[in-house]
Protein backbone atom coordinates (compact mmCIF):
# COMPACT_ATOMS: atom_id res chain seq x y z
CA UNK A 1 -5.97 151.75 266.04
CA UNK A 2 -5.79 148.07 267.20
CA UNK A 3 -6.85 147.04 270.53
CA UNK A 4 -4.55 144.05 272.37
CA UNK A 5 -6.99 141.15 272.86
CA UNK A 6 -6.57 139.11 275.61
CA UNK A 7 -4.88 135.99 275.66
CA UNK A 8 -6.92 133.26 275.87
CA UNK A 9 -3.96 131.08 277.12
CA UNK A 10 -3.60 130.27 280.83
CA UNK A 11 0.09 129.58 281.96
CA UNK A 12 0.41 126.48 283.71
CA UNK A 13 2.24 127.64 286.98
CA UNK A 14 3.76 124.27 287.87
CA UNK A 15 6.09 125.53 285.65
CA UNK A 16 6.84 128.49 287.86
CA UNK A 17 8.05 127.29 290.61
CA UNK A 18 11.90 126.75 291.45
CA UNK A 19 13.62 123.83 291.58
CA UNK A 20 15.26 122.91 294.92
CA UNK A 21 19.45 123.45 295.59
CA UNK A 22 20.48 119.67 294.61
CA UNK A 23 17.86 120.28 291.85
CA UNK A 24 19.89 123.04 290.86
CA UNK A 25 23.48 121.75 291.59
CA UNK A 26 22.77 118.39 289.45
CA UNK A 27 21.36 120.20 286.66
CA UNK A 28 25.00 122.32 286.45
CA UNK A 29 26.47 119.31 286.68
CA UNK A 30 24.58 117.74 284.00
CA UNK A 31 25.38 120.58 281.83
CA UNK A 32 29.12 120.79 282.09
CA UNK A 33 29.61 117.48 281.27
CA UNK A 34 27.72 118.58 278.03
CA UNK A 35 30.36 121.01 277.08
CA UNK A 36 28.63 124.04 278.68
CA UNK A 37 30.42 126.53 281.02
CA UNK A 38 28.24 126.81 284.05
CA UNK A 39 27.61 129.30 286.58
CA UNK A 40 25.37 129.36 288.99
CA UNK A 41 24.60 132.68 290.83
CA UNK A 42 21.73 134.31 293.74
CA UNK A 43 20.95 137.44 292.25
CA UNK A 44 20.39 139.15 289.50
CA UNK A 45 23.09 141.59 289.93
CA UNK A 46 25.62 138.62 290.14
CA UNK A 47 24.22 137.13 286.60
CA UNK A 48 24.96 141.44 284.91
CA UNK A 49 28.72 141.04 286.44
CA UNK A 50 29.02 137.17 284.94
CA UNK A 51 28.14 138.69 281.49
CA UNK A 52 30.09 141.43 282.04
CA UNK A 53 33.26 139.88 282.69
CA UNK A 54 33.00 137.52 279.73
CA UNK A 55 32.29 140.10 277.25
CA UNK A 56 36.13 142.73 276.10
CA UNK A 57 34.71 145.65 275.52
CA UNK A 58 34.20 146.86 271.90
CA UNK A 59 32.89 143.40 271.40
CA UNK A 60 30.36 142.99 268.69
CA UNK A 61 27.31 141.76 271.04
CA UNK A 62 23.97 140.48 269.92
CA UNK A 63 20.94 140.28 272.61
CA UNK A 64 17.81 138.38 271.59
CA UNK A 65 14.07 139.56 272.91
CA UNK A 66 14.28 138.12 276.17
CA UNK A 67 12.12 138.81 279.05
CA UNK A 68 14.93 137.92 281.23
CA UNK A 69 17.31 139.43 279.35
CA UNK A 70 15.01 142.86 280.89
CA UNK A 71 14.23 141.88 284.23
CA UNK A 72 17.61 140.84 285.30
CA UNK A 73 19.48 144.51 284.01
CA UNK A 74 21.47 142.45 281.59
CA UNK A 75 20.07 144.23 278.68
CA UNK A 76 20.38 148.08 280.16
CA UNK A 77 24.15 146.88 281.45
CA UNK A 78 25.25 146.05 278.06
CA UNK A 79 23.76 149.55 276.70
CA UNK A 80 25.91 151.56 279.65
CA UNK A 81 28.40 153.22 279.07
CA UNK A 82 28.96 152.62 275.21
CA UNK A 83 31.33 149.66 276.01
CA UNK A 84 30.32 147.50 273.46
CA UNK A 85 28.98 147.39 269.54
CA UNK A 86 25.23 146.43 269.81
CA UNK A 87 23.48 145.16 266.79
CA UNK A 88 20.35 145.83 267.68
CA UNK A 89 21.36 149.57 267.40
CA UNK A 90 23.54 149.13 264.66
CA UNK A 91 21.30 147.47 262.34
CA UNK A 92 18.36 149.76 263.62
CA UNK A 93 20.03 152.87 261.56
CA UNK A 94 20.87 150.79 258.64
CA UNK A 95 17.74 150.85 255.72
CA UNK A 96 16.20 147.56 255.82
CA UNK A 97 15.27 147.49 252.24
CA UNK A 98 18.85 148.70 250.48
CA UNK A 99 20.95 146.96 253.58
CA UNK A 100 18.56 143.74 254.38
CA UNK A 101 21.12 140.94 253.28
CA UNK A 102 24.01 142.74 254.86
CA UNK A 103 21.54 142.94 258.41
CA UNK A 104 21.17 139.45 258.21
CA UNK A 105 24.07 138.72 257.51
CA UNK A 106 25.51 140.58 260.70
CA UNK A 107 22.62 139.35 262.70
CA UNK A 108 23.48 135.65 261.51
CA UNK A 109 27.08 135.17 263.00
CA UNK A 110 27.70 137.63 266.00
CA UNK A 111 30.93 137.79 268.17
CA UNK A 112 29.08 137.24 271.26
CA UNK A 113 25.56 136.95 271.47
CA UNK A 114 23.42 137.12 274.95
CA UNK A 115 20.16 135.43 275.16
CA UNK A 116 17.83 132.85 277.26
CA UNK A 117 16.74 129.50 276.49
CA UNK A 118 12.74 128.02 277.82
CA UNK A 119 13.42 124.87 279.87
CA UNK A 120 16.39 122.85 280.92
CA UNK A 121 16.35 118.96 281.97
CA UNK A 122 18.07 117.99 284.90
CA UNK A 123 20.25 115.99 282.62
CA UNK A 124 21.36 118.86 281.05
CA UNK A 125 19.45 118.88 277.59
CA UNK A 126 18.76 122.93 276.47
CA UNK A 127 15.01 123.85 274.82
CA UNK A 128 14.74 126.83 272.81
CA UNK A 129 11.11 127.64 271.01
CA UNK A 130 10.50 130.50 268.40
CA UNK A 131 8.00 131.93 266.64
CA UNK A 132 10.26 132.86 263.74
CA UNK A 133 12.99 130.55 264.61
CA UNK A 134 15.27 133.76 264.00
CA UNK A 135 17.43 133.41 267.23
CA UNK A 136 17.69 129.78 266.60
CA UNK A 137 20.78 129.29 263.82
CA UNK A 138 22.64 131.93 266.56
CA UNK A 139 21.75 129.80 269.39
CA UNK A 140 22.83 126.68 267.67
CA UNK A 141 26.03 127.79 265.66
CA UNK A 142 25.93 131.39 264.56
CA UNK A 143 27.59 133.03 267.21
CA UNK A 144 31.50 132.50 268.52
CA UNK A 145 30.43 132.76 271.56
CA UNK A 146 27.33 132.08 273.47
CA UNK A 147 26.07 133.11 276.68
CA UNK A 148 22.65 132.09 278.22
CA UNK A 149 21.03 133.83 281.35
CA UNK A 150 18.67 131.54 282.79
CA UNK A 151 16.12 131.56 285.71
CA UNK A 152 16.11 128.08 288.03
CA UNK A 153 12.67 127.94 286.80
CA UNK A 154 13.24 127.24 283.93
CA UNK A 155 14.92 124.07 285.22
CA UNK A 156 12.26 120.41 284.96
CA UNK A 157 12.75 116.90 285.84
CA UNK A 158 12.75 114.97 282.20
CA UNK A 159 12.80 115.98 278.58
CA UNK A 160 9.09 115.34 278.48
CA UNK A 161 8.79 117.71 280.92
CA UNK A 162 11.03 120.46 279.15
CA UNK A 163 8.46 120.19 276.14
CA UNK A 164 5.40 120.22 278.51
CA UNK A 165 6.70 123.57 280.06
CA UNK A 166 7.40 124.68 276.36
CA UNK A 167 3.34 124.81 275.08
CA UNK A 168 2.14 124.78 278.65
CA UNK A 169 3.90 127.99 280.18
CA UNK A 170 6.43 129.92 277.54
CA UNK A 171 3.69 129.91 274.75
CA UNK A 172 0.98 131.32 277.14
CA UNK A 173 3.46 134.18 278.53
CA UNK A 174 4.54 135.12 275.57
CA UNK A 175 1.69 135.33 273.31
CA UNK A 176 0.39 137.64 276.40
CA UNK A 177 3.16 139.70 275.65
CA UNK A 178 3.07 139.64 271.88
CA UNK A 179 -0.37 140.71 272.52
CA UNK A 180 0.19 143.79 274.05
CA UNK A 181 3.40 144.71 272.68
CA UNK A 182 2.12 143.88 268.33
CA UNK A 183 -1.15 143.48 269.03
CA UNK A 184 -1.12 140.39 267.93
CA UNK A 185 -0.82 136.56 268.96
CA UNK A 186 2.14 134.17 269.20
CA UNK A 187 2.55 130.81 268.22
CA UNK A 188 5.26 127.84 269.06
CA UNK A 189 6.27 127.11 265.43
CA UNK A 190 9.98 126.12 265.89
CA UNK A 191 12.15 124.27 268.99
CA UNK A 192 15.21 124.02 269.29
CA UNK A 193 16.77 120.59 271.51
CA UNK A 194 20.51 121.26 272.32
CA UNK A 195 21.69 117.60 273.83
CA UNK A 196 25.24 118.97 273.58
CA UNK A 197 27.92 121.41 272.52
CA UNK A 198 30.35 120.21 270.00
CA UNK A 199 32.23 122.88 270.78
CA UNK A 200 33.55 123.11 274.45
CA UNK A 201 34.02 126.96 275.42
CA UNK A 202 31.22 128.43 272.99
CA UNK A 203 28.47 128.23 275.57
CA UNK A 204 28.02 129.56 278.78
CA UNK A 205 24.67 128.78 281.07
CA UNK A 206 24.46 131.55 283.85
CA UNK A 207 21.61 129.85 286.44
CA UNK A 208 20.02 133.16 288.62
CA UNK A 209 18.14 131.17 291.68
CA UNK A 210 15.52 133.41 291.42
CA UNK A 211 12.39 133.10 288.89
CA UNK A 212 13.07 135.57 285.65
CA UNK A 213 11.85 135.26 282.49
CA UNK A 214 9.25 132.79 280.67
């Protein structure tokens, strides 16, 4: 039996702290004139209704591992009720070895998909980093639709600063997870940099003033 080793990354908690209301309001800003739909929201129970309302149900809907995804009830709302076709579960009871193409194939190109993104500059540019870089081709393209739930945060001053927060406070909270979850480490092998959508209406940014997620 393996024993979770500690990480021996310290989060830099400059990266923790929120951003102030004009910090907040710009960065929206910012983003819609990227092509994003933007809401910005107080609570977590206001960012579950925004994802909610977006979503018909018996919509195909992907969720990525998200921390935020967890803490803000996004992930348990989207399991209530049976309202919606979750791949996660679906591809769960499939056999990975007879069915693998046909799970990444549904994984690859989701109706809707749900996730977070790492850092956003206040002009609007959208960082995404991955171990595996499996969530990235959804992020980027796969899915028809795409909605992001995103603590304030996660919001930084300069692109610089969105790459800093990247290695400097993402890496070190996630490879603590990873740690205790696998049992082992994890590592920033792939980022994605979204400067824009070329596709006005596929992307939605919900911004939760509170802190949630890495």
């Amino acid at each position: 039996m393996s024993v979770a080793v500690e990480s021996p990354l310290k989060p830099n908690e400059r990266f923790a702290q929120l951003p102030s209301a004009s910090e907040v309001e710009k960065t929206a800003q910012a983003l819609r004139e990227r092509n994003h739909e933007v809401v910005v929201v107080g609570t977590k129970e206001e960012a579950v209704q925004e994802v909610l309302k977006r979503i018909p149900q018996g919509s195909e809907v992907f969720t990525t591992t998200s921390e935020t995804l967890r803490e803000t009830g996004v992930m348990e709302a989207l399991a209530q009720g049976g309202h919606y076709v979750l791949l996660r579960d679906k591809v769960a009871a499939m056999d990975r070895e007879r069915d693998g193409r046909e799970i990444k194939r549904l994984l690859a190109s989701p109706s809707f998909a749900v996730g977070s993104v790492h850092a956003i500059s206040q002009s609007g540019e959208i960082f995404v980093a991955s171990a595996t870089g499996s969530q990235l081709g959804i992020y980027a393209f796969g899915a028809d639709k795409m909605i992001w739930v995103v603590g304030a945060q996660k919001i930084v001053p300069t692109e610089e600063d969105a790459l800093l927060r990247l290695s400097e406070y993402s890496l070190p909270r996630e490879d603590a997870r990873a740690r205790k979850a696998y049992g082992m480490p994890s590592s920033l092998n792939q980022v994605l940099q979204i400067r824009k959508s070329a596709f006005p209406g596929r992307t939605t940014v919900i911004l939760v003033r509170q802190r949630h997620g890495f």
